[in-house]
PDB file of N, CA and C in Angstrom:
ATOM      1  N   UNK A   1       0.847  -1.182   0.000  1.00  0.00           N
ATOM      2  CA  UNK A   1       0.000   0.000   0.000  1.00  0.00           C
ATOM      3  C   UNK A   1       0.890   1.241   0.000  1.00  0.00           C
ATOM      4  N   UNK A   2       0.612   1.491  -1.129  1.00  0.00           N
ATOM      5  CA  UNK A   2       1.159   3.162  -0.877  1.00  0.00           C
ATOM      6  C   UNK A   2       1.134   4.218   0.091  1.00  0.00           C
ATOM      7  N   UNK A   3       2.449   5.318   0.461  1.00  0.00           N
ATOM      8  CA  UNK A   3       1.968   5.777   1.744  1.00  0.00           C
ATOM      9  C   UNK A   3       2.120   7.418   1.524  1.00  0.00           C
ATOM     10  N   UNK A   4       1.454   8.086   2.358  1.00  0.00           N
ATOM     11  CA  UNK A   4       1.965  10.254   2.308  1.00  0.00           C
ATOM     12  C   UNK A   4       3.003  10.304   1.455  1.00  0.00           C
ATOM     13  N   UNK A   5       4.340   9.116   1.852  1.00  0.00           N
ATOM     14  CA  UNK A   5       5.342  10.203   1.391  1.00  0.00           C
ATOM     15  C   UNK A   5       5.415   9.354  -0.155  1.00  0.00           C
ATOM     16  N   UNK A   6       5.274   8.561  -0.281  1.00  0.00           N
ATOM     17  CA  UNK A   6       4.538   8.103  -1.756  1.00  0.00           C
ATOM     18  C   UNK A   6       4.342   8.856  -2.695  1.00  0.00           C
ATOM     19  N   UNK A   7       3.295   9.736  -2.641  1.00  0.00           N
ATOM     20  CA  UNK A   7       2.536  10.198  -3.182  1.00  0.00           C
ATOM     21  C   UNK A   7       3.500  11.440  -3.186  1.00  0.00           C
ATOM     22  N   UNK A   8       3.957  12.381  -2.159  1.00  0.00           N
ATOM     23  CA  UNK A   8       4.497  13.317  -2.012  1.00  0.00           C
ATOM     24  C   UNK A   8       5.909  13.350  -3.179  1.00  0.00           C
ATOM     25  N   UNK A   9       6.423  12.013  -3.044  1.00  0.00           N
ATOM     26  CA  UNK A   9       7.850  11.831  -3.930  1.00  0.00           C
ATOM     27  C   UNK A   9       7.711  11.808  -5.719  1.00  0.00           C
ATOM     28  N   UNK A  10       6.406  11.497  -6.287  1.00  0.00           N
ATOM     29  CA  UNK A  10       5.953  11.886  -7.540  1.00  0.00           C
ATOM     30  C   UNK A  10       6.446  13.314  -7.912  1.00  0.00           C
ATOM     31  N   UNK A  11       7.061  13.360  -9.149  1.00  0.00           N
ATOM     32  CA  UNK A  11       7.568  14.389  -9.401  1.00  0.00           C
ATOM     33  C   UNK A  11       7.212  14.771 -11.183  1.00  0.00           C
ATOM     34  N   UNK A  12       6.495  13.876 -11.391  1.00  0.00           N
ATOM     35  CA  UNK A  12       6.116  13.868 -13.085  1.00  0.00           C
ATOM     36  C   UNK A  12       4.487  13.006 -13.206  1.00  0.00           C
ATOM     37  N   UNK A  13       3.544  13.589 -14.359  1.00  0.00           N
ATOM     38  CA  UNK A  13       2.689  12.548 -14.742  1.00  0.00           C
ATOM     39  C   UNK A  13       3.367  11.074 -15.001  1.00  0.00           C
ATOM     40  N   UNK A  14       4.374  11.026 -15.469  1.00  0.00           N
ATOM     41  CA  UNK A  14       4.941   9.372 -15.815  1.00  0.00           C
ATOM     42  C   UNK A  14       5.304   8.779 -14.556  1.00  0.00           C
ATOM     43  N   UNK A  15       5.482   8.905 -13.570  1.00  0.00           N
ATOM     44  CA  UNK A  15       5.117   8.657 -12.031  1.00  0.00           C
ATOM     45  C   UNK A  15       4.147   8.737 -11.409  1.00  0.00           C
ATOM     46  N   UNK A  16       3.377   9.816 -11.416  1.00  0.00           N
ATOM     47  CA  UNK A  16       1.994   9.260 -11.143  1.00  0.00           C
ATOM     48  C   UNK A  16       1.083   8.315 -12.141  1.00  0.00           C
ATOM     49  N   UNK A  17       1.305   8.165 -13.618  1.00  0.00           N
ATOM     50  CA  UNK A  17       0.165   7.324 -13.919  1.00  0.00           C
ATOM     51  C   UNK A  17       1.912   6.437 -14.882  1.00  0.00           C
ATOM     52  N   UNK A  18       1.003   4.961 -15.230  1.00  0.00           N
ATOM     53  CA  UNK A  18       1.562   4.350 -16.597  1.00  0.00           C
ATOM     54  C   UNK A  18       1.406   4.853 -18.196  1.00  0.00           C
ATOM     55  N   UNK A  19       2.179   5.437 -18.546  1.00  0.00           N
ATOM     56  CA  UNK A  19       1.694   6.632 -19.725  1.00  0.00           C
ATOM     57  C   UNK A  19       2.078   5.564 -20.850  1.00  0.00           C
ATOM     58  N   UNK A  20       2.452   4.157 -21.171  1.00  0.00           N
ATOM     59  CA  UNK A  20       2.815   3.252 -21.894  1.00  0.00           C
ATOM     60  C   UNK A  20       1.141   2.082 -21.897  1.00  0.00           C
ATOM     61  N   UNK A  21       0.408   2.099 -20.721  1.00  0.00           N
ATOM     62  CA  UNK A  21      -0.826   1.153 -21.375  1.00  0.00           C
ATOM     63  C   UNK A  21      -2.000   2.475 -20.510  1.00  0.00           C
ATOM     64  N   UNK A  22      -3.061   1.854 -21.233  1.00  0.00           N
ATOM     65  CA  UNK A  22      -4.339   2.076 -21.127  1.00  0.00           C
ATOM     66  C   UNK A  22      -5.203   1.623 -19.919  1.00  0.00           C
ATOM     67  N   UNK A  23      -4.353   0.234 -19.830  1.00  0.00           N
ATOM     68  CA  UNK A  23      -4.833  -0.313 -18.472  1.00  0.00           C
ATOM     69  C   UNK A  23      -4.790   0.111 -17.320  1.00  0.00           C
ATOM     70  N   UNK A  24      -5.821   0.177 -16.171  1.00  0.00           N
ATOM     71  CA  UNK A  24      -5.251   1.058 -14.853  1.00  0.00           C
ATOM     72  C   UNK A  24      -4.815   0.072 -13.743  1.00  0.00           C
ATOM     73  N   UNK A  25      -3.795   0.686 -13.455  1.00  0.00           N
ATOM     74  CA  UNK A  25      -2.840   0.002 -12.486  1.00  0.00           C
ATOM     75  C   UNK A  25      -3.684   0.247 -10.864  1.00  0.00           C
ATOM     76  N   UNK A  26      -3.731  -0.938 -10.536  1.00  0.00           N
ATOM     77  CA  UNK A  26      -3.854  -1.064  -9.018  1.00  0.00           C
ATOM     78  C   UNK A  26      -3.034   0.340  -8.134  1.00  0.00           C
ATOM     79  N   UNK A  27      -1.783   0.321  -8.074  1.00  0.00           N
ATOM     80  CA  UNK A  27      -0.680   1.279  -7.905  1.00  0.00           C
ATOM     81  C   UNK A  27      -1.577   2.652  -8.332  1.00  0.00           C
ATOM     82  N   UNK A  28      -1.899   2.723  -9.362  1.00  0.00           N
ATOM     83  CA  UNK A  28      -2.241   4.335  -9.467  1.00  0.00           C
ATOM     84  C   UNK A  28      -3.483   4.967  -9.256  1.00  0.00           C
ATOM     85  N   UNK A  29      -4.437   3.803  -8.601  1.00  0.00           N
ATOM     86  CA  UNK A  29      -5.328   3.738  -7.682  1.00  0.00           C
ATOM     87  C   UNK A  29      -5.377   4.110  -6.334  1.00  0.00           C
ATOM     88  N   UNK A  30      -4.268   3.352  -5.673  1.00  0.00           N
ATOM     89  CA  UNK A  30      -3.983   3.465  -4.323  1.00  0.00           C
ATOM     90  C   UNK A  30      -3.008   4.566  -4.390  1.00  0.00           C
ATOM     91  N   UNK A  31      -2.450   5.295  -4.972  1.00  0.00           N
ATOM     92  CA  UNK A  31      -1.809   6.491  -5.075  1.00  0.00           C
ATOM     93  C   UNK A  31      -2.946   7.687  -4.968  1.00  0.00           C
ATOM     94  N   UNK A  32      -3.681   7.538  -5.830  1.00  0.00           N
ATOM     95  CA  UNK A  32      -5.021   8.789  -5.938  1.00  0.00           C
ATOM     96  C   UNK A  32      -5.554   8.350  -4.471  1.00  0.00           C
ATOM     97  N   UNK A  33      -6.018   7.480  -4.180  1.00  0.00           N
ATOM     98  CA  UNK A  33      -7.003   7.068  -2.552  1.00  0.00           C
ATOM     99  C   UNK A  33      -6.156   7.699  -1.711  1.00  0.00           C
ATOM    100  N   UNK A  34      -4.772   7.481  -1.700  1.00  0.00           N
ATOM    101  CA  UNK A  34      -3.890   7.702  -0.116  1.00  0.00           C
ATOM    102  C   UNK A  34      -4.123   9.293  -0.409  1.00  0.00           C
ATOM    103  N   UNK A  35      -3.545  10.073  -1.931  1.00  0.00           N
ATOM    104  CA  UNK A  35      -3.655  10.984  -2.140  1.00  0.00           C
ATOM    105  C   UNK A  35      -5.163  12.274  -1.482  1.00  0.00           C
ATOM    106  N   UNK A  36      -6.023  11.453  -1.689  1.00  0.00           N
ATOM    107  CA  UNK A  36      -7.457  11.717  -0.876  1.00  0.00           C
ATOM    108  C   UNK A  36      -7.486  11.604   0.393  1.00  0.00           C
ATOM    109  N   UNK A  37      -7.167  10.453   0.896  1.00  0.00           N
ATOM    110  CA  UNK A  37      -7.221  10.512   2.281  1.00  0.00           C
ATOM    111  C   UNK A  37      -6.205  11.375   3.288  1.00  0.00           C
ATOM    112  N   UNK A  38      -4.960  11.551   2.505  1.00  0.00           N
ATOM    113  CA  UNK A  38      -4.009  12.105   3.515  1.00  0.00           C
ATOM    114  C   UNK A  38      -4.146  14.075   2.673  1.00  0.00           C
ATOM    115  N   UNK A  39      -5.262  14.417   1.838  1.00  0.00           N
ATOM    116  CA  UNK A  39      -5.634  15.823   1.770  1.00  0.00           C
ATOM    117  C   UNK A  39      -4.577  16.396   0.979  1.00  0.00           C
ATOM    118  N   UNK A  40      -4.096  15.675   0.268  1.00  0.00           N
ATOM    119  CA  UNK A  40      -2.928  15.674  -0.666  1.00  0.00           C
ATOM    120  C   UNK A  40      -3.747  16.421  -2.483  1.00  0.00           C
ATOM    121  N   UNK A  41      -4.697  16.422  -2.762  1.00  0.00           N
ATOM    122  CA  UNK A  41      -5.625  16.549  -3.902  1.00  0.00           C
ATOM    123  C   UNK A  41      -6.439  17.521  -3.861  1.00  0.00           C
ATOM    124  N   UNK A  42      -6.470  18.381  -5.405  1.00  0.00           N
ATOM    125  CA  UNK A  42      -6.907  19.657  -5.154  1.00  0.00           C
ATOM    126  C   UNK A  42      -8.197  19.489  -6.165  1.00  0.00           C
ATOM    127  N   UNK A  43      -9.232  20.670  -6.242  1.00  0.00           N
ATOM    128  CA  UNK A  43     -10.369  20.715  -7.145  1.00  0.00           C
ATOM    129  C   UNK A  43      -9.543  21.468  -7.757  1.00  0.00           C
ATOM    130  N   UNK A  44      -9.534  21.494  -9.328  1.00  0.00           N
ATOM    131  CA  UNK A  44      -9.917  22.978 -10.553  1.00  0.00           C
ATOM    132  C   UNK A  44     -11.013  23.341 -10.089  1.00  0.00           C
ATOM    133  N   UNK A  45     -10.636  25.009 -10.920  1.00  0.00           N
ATOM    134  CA  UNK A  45     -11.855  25.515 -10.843  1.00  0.00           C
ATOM    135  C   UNK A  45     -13.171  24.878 -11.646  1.00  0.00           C
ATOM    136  N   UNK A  46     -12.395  24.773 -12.805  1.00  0.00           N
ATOM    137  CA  UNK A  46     -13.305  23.825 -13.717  1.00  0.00           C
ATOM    138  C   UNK A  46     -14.397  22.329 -13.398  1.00  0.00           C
ATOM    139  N   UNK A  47     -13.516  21.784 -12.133  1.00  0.00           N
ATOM    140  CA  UNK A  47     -14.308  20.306 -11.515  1.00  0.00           C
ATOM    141  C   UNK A  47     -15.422  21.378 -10.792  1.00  0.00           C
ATOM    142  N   UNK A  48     -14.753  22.618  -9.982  1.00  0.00           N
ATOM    143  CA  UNK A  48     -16.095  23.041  -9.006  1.00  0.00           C
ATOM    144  C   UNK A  48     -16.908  23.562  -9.775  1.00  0.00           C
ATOM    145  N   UNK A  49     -16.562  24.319 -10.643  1.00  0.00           N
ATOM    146  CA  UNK A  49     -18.045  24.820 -12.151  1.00  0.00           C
ATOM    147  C   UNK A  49     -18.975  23.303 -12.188  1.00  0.00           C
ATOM    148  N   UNK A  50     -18.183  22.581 -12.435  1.00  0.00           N
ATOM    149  CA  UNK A  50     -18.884  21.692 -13.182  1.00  0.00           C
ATOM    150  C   UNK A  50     -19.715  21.182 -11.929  1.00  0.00           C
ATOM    151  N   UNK A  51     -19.001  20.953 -10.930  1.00  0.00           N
ATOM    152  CA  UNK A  51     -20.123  20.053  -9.574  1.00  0.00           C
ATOM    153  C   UNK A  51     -21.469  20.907  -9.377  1.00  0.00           C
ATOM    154  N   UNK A  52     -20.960  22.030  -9.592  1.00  0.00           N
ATOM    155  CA  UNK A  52     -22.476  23.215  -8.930  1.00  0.00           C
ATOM    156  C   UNK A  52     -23.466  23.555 -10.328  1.00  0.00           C
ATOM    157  N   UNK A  53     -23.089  22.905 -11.850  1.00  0.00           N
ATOM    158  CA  UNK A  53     -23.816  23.254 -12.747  1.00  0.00           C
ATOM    159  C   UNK A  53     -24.497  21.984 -12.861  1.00  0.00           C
ATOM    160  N   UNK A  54     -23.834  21.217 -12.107  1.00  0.00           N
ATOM    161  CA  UNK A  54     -25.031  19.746 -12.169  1.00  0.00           C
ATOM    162  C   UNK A  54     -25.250  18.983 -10.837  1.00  0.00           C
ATOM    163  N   UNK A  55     -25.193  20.359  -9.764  1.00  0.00           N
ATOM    164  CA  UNK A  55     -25.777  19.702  -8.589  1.00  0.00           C
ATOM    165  C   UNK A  55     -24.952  18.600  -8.191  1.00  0.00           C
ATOM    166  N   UNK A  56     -23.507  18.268  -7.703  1.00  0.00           N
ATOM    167  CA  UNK A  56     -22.876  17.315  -7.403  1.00  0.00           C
ATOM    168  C   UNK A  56     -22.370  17.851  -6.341  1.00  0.00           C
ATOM    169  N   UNK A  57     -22.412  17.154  -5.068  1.00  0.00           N
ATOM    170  CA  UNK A  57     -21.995  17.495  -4.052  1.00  0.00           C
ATOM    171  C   UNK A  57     -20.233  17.337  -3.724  1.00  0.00           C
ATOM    172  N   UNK A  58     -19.647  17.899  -2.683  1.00  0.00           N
ATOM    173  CA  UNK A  58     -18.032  17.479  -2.560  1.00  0.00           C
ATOM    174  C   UNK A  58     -17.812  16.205  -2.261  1.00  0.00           C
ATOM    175  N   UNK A  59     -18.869  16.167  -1.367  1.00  0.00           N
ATOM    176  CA  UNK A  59     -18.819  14.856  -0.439  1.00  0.00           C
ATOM    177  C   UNK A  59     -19.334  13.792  -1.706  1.00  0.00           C
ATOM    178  N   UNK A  60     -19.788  13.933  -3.058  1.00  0.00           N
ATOM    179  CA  UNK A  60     -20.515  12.409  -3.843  1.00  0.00           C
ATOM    180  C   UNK A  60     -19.187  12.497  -4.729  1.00  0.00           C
ATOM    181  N   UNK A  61     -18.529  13.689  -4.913  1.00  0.00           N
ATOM    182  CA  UNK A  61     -17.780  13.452  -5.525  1.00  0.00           C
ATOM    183  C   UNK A  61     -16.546  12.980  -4.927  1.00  0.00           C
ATOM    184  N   UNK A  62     -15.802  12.685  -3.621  1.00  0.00           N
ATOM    185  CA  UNK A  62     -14.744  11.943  -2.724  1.00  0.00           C
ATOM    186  C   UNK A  62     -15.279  10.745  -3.070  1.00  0.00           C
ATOM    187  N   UNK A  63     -16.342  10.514  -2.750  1.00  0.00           N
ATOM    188  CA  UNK A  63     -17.309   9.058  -2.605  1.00  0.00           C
ATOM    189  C   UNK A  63     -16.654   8.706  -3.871  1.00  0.00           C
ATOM    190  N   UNK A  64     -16.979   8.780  -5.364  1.00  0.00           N
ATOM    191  CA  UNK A  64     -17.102   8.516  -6.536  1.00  0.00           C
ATOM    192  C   UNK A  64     -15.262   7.557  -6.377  1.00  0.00           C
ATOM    193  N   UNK A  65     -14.321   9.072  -6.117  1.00  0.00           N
ATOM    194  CA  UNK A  65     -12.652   8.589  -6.380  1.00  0.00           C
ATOM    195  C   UNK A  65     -12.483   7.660  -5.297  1.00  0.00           C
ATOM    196  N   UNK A  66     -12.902   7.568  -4.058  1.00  0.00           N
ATOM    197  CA  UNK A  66     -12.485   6.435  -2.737  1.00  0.00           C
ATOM    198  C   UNK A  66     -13.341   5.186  -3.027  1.00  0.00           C
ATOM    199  N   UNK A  67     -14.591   5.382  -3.614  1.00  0.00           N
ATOM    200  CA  UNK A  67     -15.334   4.502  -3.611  1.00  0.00           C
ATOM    201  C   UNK A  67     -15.804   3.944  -4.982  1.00  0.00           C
ATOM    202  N   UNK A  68     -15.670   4.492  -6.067  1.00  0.00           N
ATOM    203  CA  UNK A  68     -16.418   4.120  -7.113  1.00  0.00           C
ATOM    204  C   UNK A  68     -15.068   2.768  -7.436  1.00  0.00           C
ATOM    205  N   UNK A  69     -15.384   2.696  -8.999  1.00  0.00           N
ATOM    206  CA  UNK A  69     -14.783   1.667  -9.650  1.00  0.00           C
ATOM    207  C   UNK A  69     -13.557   2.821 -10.506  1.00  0.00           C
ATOM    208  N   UNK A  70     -12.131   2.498 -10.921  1.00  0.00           N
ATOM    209  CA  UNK A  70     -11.177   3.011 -11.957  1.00  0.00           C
ATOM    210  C   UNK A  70     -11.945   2.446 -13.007  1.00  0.00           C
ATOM    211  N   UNK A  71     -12.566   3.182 -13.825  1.00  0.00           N
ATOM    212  CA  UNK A  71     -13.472   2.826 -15.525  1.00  0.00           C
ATOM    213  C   UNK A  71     -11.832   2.594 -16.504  1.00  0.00           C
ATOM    214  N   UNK A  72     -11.348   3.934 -16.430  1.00  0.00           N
ATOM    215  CA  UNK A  72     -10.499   4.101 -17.779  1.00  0.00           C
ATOM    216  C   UNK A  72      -9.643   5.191 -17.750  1.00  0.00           C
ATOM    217  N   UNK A  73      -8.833   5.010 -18.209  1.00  0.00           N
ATOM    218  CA  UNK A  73      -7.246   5.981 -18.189  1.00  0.00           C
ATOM    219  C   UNK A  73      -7.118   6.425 -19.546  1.00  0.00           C
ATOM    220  N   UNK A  74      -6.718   7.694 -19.749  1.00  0.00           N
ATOM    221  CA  UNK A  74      -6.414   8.638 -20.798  1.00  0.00           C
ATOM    222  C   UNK A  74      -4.743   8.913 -20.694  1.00  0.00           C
ATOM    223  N   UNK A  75      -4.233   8.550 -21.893  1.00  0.00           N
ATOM    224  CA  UNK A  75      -2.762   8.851 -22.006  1.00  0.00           C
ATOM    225  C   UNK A  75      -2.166   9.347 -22.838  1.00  0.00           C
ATOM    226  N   UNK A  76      -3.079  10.068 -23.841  1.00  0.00           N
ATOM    227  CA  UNK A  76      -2.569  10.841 -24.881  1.00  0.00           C
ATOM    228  C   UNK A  76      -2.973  12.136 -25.310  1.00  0.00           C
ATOM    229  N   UNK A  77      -3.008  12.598 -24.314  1.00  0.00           N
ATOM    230  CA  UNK A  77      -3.344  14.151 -24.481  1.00  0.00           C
ATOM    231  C   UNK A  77      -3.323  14.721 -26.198  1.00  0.00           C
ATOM    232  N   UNK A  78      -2.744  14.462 -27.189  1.00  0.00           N
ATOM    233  CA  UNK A  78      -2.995  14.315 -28.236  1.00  0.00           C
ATOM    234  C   UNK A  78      -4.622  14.603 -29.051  1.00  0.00           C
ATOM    235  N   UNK A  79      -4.972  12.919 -28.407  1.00  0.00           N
ATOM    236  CA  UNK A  79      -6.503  12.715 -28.588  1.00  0.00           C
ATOM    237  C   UNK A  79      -7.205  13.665 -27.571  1.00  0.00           C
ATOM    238  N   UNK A  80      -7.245  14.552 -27.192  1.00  0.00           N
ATOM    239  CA  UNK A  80      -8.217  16.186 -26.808  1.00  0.00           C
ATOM    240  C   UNK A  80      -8.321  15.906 -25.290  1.00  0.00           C
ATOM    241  N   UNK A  81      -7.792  14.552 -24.765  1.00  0.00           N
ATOM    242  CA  UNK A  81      -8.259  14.015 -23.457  1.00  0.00           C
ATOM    243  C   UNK A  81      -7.061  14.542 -22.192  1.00  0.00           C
ATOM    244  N   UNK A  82      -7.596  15.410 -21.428  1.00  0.00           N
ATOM    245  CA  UNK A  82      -6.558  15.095 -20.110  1.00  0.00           C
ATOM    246  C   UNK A  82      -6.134  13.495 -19.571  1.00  0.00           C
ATOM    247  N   UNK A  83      -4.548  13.640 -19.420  1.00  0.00           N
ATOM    248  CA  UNK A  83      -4.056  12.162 -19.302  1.00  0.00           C
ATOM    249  C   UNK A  83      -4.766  12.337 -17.619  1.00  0.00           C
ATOM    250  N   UNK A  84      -5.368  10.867 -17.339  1.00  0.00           N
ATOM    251  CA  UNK A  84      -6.083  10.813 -15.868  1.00  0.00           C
ATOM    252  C   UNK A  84      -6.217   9.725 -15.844  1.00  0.00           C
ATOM    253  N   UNK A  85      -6.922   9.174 -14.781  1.00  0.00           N
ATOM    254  CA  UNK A  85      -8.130   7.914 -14.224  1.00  0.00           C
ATOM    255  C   UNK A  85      -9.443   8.506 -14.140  1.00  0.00           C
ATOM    256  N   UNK A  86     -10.190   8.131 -15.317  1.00  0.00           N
ATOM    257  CA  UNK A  86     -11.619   8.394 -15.069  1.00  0.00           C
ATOM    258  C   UNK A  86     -12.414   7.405 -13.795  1.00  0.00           C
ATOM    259  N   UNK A  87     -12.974   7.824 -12.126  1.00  0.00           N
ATOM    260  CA  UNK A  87     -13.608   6.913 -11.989  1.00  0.00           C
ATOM    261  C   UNK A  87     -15.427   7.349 -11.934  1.00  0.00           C
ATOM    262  N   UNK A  88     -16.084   6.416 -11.734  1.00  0.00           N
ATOM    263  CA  UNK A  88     -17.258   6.140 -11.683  1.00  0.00           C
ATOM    264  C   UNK A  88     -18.179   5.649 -10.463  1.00  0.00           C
ATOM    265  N   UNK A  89     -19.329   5.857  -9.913  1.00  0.00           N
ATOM    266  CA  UNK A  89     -20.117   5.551  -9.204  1.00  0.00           C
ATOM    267  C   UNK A  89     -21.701   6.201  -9.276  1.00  0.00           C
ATOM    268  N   UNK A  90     -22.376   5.127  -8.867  1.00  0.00           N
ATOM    269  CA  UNK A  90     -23.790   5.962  -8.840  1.00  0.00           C
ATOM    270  C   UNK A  90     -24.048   6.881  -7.733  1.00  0.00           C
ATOM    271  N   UNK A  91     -24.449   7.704  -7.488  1.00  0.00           N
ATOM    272  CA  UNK A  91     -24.564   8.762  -6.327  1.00  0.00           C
ATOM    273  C   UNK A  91     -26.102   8.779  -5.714  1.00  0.00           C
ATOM    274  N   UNK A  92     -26.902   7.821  -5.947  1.00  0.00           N
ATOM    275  CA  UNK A  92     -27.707   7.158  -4.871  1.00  0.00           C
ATOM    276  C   UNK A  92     -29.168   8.022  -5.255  1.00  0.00           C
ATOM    277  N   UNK A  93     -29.140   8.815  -6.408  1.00  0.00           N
ATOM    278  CA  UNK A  93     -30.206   9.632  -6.920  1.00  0.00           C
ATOM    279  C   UNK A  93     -30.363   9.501  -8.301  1.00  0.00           C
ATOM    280  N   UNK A  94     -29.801   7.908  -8.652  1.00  0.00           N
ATOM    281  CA  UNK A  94     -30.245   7.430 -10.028  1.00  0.00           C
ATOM    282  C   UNK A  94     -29.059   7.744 -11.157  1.00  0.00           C
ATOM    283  N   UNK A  95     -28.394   8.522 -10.409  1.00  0.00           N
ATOM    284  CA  UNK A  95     -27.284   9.219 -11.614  1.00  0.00           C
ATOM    285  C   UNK A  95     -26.056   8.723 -11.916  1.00  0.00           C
ATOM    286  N   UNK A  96     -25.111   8.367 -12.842  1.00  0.00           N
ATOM    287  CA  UNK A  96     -24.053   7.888 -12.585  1.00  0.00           C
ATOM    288  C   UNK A  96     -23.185   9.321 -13.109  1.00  0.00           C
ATOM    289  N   UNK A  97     -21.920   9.302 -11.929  1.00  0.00           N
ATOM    290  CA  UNK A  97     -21.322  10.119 -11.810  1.00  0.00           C
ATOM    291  C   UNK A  97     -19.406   9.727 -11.982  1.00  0.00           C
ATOM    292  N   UNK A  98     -18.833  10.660 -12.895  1.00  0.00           N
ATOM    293  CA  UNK A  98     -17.574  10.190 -13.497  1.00  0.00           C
ATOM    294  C   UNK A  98     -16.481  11.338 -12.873  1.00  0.00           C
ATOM    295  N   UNK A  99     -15.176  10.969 -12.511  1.00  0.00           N
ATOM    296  CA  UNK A  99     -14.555  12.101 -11.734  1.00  0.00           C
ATOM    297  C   UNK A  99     -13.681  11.904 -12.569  1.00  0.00           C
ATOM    298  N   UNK A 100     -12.443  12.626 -13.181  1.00  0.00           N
ATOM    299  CA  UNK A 100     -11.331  12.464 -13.793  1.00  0.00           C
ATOM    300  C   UNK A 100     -10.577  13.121 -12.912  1.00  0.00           C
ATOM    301  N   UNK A 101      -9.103  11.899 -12.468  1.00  0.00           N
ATOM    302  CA  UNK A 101      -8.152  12.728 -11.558  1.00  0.00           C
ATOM    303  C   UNK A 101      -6.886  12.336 -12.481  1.00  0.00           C
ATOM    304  N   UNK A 102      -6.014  13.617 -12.510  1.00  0.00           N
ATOM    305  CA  UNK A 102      -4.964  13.755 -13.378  1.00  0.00           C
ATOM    306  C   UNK A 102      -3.223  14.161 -12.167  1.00  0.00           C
ATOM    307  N   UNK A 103      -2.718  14.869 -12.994  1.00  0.00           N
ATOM    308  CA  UNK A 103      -1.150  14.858 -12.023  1.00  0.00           C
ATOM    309  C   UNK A 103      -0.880  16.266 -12.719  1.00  0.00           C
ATOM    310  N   UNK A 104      -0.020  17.502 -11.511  1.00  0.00           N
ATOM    311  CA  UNK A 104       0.838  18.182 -12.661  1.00  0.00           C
ATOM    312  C   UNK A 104       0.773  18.772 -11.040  1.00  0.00           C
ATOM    313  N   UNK A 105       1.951  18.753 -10.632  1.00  0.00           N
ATOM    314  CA  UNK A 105       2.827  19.172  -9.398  1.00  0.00           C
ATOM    315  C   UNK A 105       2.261  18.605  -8.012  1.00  0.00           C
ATOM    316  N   UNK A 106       1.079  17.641  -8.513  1.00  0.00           N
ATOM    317  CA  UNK A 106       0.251  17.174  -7.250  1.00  0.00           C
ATOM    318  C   UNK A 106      -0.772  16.413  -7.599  1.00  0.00           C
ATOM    319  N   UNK A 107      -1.669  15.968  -7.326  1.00  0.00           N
ATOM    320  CA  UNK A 107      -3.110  15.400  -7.690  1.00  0.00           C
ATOM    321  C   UNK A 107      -4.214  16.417  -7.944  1.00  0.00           C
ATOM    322  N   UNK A 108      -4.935  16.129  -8.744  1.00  0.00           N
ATOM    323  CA  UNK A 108      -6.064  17.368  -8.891  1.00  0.00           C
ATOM    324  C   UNK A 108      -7.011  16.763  -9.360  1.00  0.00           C
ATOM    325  N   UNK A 109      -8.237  16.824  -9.174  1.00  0.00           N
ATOM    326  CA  UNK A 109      -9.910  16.593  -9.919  1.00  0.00           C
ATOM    327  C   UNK A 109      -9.785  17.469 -11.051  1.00  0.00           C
ATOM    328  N   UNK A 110      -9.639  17.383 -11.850  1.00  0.00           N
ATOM    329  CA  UNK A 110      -9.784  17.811 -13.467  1.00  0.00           C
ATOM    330  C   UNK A 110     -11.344  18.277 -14.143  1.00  0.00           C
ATOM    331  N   UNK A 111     -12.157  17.089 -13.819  1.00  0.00           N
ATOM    332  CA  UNK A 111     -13.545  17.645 -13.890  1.00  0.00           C
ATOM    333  C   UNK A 111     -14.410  16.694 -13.537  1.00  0.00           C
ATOM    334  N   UNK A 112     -15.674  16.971 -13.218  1.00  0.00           N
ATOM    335  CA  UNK A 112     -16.732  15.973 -12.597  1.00  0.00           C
ATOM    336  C   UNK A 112     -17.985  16.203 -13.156  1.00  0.00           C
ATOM    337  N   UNK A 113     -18.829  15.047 -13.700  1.00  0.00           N
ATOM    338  CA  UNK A 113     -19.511  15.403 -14.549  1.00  0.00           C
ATOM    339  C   UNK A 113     -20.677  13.995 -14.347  1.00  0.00           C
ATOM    340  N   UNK A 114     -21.909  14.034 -14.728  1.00  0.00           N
ATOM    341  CA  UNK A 114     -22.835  12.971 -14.969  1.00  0.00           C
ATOM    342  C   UNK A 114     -22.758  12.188 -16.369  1.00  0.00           C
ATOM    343  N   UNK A 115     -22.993  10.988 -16.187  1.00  0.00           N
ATOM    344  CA  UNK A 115     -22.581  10.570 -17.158  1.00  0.00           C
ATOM    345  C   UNK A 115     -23.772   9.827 -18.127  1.00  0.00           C
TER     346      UNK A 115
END
């Protein structure tokens, strides 16, 4: 299990995520979670636009990254996509809800959105 200073010692996206597969690594799972739990992870402004233009709370959106499922990883910024871990969960009001968390001097929510 990954630990604070883990997460803290990342110094590049190619350390925080596998920028060679598509597949999401266990590892860059438990990097984003410890990252959450030890208050290490920031909102954009852009994730908080987006939570309050579709009614998503802070608290459904922690839920979603600690608790949902890792769906799918973006690694080619190229293709229009922030490199991240998209995850997923239903938020208990019928909706399914998608968080994208990315890397660039730290962890950050990128954007949060219904899906």
């Amino acid at each position: 299990m990954p630990t604070r200073e883990d997460v803290l010692a990342i110094r590049s996206i190619g350390e925080a995520f596998d920028l060679s597969s598509r597949k999401v690594r266990k590892r860059e799972v438990a990097l984003i979670r410890v990252a959450v739990a030890e208050r290490l992870i920031r909102l954009t402004d852009h994730a908080d636009d987006a939570m309050f233009d579709e009614a998503i709370s802070e608290e459904t959106m922690w839920y979603v990254v600690t608790r949902g499922r890792a769906r799918s990883k973006d690694i080619d910024e190229r293709a229009g996509r922030q490199i991240g871990i998209n995850f997923e969960a239903d938020d208990g009001r019928r909706r399914r809800i998608r968080v994208k968390v990315s890397w660039a001097v730290r962890y950050f929510v990128a954007t949060v959105h219904t899906v």
